[in-house]
N, C-alpha and C. Protein backbone atom coordinates (compact mmCIF):
# COMPACT_ATOMS: atom_id res chain seq x y z
N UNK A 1 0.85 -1.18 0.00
CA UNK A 1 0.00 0.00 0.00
C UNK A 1 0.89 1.24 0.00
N UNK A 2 0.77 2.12 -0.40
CA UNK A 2 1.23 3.43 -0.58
C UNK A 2 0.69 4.20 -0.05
N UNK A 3 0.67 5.20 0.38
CA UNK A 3 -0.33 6.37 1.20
C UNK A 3 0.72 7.90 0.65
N UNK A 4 -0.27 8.93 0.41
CA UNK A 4 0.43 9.76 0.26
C UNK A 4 0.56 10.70 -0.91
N UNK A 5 0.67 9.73 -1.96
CA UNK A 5 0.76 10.40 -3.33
C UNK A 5 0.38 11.51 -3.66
N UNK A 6 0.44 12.64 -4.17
CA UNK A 6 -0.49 13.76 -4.49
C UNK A 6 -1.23 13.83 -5.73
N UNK A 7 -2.20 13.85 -6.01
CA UNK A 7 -2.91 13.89 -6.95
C UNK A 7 -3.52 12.24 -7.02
N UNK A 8 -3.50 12.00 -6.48
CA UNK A 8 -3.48 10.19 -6.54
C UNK A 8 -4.88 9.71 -5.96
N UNK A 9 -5.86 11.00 -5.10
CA UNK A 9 -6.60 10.55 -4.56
C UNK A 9 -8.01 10.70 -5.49
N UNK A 10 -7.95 11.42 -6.14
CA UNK A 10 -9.12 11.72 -7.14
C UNK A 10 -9.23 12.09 -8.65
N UNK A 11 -8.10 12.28 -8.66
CA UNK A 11 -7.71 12.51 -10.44
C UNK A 11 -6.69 11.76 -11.05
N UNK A 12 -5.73 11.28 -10.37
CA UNK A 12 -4.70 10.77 -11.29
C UNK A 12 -5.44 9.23 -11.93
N UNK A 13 -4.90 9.08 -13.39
CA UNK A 13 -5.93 7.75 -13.89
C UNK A 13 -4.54 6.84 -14.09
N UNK A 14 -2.89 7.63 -14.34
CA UNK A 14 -1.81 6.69 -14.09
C UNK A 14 -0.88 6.93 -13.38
N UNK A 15 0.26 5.86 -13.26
CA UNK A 15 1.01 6.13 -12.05
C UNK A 15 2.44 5.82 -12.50
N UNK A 16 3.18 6.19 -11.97
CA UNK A 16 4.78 5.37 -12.33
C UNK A 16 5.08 4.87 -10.80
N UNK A 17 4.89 3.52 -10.79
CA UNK A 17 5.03 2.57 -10.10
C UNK A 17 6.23 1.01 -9.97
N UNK A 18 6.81 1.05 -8.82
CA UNK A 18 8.21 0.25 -9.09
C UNK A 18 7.36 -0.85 -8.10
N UNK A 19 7.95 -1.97 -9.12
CA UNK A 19 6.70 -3.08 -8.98
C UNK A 19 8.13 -4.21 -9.25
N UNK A 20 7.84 -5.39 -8.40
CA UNK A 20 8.96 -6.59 -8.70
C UNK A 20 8.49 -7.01 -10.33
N UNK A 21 9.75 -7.00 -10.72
CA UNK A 21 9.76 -7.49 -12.66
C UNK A 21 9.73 -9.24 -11.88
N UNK A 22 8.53 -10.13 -12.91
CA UNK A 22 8.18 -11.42 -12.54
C UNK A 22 8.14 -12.19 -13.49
N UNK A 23 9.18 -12.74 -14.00
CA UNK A 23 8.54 -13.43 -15.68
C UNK A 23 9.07 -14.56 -15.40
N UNK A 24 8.18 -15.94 -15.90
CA UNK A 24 8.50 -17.36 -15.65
C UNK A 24 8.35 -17.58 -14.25
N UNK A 25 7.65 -16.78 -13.47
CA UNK A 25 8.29 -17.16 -11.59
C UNK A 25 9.30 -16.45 -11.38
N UNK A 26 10.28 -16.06 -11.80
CA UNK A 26 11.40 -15.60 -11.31
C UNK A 26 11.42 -14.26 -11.12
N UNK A 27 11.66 -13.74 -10.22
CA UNK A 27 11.91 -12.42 -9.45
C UNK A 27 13.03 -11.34 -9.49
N UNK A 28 13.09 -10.50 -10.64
CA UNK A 28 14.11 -9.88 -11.08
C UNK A 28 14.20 -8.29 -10.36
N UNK A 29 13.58 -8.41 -9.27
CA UNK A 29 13.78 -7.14 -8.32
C UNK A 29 12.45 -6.02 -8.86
N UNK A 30 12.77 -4.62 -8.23
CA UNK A 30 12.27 -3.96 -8.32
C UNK A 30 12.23 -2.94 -9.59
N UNK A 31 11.25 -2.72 -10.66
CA UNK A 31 11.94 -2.30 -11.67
C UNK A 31 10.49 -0.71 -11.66
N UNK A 32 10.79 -0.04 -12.81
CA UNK A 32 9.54 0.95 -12.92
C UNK A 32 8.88 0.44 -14.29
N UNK A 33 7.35 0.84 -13.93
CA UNK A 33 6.43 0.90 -15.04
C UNK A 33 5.35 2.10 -15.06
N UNK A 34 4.74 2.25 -15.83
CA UNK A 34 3.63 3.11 -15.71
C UNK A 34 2.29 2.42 -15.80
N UNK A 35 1.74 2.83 -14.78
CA UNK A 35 0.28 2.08 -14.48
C UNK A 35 -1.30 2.57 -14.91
N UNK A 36 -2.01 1.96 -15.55
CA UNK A 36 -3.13 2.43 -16.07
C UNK A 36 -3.89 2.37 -14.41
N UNK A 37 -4.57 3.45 -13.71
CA UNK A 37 -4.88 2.89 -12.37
C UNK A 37 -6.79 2.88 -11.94
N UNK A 38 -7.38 3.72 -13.11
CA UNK A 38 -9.02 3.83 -13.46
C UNK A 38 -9.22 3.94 -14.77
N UNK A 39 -10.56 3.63 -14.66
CA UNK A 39 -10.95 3.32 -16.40
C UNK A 39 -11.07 4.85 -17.03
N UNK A 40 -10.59 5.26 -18.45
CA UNK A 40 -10.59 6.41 -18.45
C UNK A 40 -11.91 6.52 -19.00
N UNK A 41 -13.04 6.14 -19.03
CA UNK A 41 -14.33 6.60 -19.45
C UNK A 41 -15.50 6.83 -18.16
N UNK A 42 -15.30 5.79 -16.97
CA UNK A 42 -16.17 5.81 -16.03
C UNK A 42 -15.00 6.20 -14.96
N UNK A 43 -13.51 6.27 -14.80
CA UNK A 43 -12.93 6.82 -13.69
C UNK A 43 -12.90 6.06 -12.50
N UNK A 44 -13.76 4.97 -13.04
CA UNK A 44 -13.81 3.71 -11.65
C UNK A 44 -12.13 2.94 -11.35
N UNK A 45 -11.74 2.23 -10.28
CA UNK A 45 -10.23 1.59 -10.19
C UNK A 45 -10.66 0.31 -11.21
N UNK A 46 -9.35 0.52 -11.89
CA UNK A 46 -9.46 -0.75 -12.62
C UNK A 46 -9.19 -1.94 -11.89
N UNK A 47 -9.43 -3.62 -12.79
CA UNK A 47 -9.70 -5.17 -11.48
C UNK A 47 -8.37 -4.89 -10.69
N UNK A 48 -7.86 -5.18 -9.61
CA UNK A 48 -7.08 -5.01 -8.66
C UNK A 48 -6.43 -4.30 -8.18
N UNK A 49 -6.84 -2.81 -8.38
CA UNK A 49 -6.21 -1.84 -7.92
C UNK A 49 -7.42 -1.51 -6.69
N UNK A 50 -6.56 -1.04 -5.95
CA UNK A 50 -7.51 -0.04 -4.93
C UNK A 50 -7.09 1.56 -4.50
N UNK A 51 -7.65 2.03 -4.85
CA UNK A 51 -6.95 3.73 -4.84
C UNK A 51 -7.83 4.63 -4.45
N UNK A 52 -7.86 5.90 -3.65
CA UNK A 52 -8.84 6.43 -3.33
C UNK A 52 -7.72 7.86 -2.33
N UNK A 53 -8.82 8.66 -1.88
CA UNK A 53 -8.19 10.10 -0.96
C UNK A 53 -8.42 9.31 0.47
N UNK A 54 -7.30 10.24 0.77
CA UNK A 54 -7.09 9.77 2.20
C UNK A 54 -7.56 10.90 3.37
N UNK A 55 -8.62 11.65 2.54
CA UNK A 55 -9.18 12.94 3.52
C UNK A 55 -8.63 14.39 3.72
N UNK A 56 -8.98 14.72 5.47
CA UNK A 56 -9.08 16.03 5.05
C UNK A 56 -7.35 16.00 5.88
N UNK A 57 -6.37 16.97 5.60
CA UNK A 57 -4.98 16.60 6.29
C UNK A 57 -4.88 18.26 6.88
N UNK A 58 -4.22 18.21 7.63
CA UNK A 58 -3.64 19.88 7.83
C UNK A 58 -1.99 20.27 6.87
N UNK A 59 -2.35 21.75 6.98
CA UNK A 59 -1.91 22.02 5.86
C UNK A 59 -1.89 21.95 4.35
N UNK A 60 -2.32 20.85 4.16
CA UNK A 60 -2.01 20.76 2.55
C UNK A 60 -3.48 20.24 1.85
N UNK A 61 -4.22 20.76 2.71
CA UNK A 61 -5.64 20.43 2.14
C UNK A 61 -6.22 20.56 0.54
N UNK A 62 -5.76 21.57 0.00
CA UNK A 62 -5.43 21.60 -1.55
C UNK A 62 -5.37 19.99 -2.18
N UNK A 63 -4.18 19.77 -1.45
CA UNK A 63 -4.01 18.54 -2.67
C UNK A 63 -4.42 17.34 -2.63
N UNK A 64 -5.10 16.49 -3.35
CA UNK A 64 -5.84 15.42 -3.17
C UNK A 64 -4.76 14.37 -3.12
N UNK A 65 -4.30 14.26 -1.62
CA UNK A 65 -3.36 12.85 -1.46
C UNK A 65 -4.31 11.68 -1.62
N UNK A 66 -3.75 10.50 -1.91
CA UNK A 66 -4.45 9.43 -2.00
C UNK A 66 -3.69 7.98 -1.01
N UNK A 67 -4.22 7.04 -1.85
CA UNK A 67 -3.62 5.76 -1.43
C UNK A 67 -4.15 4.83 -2.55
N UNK A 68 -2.82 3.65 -2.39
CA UNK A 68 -3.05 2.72 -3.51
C UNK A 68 -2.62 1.50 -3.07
N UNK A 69 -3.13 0.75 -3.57
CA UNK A 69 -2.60 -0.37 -3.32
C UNK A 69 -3.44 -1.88 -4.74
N UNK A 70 -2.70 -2.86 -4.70
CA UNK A 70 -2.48 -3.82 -5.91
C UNK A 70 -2.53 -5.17 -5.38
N UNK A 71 -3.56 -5.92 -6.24
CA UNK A 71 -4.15 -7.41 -5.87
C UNK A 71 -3.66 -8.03 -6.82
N UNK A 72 -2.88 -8.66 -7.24
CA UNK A 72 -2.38 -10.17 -7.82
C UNK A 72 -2.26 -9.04 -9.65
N UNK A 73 -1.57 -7.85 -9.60
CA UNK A 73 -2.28 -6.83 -11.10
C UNK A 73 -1.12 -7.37 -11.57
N UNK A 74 -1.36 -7.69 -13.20
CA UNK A 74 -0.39 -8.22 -14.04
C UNK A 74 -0.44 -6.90 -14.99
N UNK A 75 1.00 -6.60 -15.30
CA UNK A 75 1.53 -5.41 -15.75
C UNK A 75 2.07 -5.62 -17.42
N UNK A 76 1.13 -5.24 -18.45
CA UNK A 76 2.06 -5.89 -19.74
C UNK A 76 3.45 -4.98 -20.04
N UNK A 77 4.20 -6.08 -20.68
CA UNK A 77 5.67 -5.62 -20.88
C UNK A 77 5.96 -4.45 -21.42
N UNK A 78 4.75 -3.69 -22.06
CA UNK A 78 4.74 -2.92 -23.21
C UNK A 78 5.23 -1.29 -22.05
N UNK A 79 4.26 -1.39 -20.69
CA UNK A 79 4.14 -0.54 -19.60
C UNK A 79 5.80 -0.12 -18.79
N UNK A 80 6.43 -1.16 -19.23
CA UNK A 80 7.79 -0.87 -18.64
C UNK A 80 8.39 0.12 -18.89
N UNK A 81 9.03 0.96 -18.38
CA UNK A 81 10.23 1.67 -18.11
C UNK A 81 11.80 1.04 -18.82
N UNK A 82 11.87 1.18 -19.98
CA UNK A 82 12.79 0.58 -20.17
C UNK A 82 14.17 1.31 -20.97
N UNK A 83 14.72 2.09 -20.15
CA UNK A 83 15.81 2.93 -20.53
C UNK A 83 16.61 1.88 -19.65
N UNK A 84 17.10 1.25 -18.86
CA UNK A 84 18.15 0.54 -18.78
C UNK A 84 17.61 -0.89 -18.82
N UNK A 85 16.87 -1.78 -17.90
CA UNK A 85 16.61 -2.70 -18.13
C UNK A 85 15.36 -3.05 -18.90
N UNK A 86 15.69 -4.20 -19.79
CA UNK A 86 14.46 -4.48 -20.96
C UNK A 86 14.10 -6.17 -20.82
N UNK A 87 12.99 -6.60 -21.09
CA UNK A 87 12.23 -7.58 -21.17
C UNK A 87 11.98 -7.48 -22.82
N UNK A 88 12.46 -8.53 -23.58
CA UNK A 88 12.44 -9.02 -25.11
C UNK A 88 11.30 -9.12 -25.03
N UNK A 89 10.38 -9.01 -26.56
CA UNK A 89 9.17 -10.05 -27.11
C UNK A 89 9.01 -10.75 -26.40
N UNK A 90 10.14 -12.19 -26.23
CA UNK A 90 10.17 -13.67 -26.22
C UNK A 90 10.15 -13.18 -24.71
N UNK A 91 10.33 -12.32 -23.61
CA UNK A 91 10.35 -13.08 -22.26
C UNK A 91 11.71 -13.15 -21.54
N UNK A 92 12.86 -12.49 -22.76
CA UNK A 92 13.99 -12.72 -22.17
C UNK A 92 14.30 -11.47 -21.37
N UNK A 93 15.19 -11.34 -20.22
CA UNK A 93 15.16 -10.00 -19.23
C UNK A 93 16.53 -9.96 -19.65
N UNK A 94 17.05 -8.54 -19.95
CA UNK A 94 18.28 -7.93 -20.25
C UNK A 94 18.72 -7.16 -19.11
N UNK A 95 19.43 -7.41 -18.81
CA UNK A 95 19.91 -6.58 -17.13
C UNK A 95 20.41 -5.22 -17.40
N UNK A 96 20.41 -4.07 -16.90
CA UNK A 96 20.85 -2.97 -17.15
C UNK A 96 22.52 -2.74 -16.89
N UNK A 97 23.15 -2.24 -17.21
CA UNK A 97 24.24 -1.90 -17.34
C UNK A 97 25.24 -2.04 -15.82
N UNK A 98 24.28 -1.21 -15.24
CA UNK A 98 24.85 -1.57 -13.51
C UNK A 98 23.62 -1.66 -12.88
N UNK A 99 23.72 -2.30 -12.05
CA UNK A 99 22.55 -2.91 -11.42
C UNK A 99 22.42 -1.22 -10.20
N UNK A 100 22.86 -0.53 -9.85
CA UNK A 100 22.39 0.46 -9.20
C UNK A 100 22.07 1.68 -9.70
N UNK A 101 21.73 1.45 -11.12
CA UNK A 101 21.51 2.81 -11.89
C UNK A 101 19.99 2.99 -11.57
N UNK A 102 18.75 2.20 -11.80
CA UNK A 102 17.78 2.74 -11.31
C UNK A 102 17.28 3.44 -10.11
N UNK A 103 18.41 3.60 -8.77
CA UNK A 103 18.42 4.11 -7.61
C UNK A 103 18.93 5.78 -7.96
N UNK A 104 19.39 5.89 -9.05
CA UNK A 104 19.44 7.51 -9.14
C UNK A 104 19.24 8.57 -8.84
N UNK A 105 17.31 8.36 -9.56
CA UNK A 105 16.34 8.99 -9.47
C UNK A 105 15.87 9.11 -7.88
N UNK A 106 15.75 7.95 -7.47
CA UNK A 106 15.73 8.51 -5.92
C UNK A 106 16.95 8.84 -5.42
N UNK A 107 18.28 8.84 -5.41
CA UNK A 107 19.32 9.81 -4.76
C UNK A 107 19.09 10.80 -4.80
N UNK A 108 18.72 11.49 -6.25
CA UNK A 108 18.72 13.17 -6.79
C UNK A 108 17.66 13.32 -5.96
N UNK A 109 16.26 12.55 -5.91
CA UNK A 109 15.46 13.52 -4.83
C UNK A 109 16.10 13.66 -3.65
N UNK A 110 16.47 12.78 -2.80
CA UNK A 110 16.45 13.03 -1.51
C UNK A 110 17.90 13.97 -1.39
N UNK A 111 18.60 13.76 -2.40
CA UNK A 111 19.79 14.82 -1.94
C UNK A 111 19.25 15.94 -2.12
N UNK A 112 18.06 16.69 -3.00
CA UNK A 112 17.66 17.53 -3.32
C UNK A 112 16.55 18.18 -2.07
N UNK A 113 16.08 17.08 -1.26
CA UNK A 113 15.16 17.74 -0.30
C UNK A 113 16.38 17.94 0.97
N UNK A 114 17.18 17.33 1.16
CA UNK A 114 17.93 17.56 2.15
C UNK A 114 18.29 18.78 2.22
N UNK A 115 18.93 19.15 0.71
CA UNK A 115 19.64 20.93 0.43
C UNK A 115 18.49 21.71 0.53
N UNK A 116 17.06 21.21 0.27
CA UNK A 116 15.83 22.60 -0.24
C UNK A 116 16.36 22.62 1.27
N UNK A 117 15.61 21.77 2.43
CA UNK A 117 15.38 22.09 3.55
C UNK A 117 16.47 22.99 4.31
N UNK A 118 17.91 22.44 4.01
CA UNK A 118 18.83 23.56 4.22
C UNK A 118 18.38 25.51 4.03
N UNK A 119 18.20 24.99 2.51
CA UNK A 119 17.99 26.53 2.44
C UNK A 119 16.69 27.24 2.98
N UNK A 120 15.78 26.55 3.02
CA UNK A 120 14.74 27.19 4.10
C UNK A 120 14.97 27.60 5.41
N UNK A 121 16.10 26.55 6.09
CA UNK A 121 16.23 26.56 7.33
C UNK A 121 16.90 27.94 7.23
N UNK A 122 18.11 28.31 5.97
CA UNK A 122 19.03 29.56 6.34
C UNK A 122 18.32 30.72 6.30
N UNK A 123 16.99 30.40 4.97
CA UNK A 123 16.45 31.34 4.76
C UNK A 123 15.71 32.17 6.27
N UNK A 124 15.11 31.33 7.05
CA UNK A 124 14.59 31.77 8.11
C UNK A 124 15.60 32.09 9.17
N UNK A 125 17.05 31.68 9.12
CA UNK A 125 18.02 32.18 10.20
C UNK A 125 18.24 33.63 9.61
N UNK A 126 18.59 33.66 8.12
CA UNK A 126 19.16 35.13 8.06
C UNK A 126 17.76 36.47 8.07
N UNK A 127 16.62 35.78 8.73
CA UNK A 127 15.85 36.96 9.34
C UNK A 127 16.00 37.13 10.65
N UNK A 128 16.13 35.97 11.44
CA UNK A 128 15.95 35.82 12.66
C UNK A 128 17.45 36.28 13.50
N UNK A 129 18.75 35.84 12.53
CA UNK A 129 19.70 36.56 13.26
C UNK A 129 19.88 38.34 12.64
N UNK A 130 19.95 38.48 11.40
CA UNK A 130 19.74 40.11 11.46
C UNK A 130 18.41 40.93 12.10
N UNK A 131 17.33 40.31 12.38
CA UNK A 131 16.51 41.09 13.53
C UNK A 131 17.20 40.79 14.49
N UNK A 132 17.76 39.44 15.34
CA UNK A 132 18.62 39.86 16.63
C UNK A 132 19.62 40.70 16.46
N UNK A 133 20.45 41.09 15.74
CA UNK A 133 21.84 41.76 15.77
C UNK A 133 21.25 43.53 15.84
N UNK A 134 20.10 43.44 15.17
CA UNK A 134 19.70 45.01 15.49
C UNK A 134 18.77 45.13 16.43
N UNK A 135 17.82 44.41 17.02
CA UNK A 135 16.96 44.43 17.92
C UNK A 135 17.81 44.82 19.38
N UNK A 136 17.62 45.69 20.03
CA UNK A 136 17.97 45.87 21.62
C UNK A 136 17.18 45.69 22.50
N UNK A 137 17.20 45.36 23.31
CA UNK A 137 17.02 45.32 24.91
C UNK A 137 16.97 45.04 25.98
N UNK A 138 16.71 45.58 27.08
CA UNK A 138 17.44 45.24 28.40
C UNK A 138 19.09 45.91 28.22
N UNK A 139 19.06 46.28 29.95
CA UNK A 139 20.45 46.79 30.03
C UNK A 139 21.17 45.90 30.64
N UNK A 140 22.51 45.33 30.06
CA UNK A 140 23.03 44.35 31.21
C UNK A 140 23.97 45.36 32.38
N UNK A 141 24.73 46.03 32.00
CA UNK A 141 25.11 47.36 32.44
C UNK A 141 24.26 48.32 32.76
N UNK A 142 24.43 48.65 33.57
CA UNK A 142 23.42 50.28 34.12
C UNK A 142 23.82 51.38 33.45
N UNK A 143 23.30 52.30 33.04
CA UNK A 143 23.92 52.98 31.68
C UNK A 143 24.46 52.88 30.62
N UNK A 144 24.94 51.74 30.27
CA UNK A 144 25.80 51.51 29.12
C UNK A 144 24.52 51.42 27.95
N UNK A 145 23.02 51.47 28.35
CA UNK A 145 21.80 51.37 27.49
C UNK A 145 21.75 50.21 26.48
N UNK A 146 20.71 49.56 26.05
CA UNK A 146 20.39 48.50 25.97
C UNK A 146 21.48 47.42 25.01
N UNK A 147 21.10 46.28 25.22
CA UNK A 147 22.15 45.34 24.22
C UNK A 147 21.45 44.83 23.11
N UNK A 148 21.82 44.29 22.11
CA UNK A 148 21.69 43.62 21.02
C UNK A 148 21.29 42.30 21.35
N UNK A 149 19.90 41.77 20.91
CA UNK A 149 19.55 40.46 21.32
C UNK A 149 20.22 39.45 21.08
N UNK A 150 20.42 39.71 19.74
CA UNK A 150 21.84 38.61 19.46
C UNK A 150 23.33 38.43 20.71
N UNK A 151 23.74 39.48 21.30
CA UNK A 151 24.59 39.28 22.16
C UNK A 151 24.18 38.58 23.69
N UNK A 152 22.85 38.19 23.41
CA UNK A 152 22.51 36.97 24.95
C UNK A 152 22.96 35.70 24.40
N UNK A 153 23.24 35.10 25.69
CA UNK A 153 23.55 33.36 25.10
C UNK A 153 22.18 33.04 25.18
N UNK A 154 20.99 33.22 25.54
CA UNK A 154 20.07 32.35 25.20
C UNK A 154 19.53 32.44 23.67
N UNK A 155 19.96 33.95 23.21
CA UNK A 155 19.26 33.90 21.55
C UNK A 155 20.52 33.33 20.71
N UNK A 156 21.97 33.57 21.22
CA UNK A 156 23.04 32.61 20.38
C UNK A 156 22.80 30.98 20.60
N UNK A 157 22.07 30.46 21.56
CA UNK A 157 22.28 28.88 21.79
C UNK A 157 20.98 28.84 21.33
N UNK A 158 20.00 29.87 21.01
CA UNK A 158 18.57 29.09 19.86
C UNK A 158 19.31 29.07 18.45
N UNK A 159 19.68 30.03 17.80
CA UNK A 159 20.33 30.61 16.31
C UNK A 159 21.46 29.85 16.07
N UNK A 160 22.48 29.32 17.18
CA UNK A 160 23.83 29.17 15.91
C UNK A 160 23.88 27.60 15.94
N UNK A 161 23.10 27.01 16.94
CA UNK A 161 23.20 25.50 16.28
C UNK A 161 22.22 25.27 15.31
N UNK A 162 21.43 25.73 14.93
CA UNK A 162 20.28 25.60 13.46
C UNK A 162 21.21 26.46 12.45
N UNK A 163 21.88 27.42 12.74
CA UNK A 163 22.97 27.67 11.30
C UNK A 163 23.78 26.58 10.73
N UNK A 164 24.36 25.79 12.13
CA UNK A 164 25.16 24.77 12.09
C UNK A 164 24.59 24.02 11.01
N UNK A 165 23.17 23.53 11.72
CA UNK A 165 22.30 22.54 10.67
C UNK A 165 22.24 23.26 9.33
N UNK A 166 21.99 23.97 9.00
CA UNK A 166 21.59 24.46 7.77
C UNK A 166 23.01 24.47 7.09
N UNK A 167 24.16 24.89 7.51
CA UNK A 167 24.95 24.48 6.94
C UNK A 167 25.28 22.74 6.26
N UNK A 168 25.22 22.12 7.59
CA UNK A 168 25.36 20.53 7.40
C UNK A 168 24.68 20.06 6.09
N UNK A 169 23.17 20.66 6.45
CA UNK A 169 22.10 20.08 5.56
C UNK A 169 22.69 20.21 3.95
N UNK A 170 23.00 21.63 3.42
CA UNK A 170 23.25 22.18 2.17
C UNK A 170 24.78 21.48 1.66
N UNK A 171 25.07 21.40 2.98
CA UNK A 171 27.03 20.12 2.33
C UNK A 171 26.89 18.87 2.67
N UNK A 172 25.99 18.30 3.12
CA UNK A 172 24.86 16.87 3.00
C UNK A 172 24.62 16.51 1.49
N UNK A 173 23.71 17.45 1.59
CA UNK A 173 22.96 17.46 -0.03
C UNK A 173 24.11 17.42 -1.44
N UNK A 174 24.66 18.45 -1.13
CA UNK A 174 26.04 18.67 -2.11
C UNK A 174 26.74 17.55 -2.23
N UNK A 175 27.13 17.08 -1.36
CA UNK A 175 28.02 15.99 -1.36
C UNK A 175 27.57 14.81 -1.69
N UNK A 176 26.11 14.57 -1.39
CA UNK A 176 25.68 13.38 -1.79
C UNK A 176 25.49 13.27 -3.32
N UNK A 177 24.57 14.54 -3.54
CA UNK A 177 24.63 14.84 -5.41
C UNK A 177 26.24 14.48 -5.91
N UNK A 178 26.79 15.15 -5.66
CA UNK A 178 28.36 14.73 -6.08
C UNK A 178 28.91 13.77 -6.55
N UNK A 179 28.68 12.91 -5.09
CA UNK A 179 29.33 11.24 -5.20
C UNK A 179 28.39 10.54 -6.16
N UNK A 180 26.74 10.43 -5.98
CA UNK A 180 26.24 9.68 -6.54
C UNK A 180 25.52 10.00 -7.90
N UNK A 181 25.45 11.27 -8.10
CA UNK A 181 24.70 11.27 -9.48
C UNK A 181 25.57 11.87 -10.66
């Protein structure tokens, strides 16, 4: 079952779905296809699919998340994904070049949400520490008139370990894009 998808709960009619490749019995892992998932004239789930919205959510009420899930669904060869690994006419399975090339596509995302989230995180530090660095108050000195919020340790020990992170996050991301894609 899947939960989650966006658009998946009331409109989407296909899917790109990584489904075990099964030919003769034999189990050639996880490969991608694209899935026909309702009939496109009545919009009903086609025989063994089950798909539907998963309600009302906070925040993201806009988008019609769904859920899916698959009963015994036989996938024709024609539906495959086949830029590296291919299934012949006859049934024969051609292995792709390196067996970890289809993991790509998911590296680039997740290295890619790791860095967005970085930069959101900085984005919201470089408001939060230039309003502390100009914001004053309280006197810690009697006359010397007020201080810079940024100069308390309680607003430096909220602010500079989430810079930390936001740094980490954005040379996380970098580095992972790097090595693997």
């Amino acid at each position: 079952m899947k939960w989650w998808p966006g658009n998946l709960g009331k409109s989407a009619n296909y899917a790109i779905v990584v489904a075990c490749l099964i030919i003769g019995g034999k189990n050639y892992g996880p490969h991608n296809f694209i899935v026909p998932l309702r009939d496109p004239e009545t919009h009903m789930p086609l025989k063994g699919i089950t798909v539907g919205d998963i309600g009302p959510k906070m925040a993201t009420g806009p988008i019609d998340n769904g859920f899916l899930g698959f009963d015994h669904c036989r996938i024709p060869r024609n539906n495959m994904l086949m830029k590296h690994a291919r299934v012949m006419p006859d049934g024969k399975y051609v292995r792709p070049p390196h067996d970890k090339v289809g993991y790509s596509a998911m590296v680039h995302v997740r290295a890619h949400m790791i860095s967005d989230q970085g930069k959101f995180l900085a984005q919201a530090l470089t408001t939060a520490i230039r309003y502390s660095a100009v914001r004053r108050q309280g006197e810690i000195h009697p006359g010397k008139g007020e201080v810079k919020i940024l100069e308390y340790q309680t607003q430096q020990h909220r602010l500079l370990p989430q810079l930390a992170r936001a740094y980490a996050f954005l040379f996380t991301g970098r580095t992972v894009r790097d090595i693997y894609l």
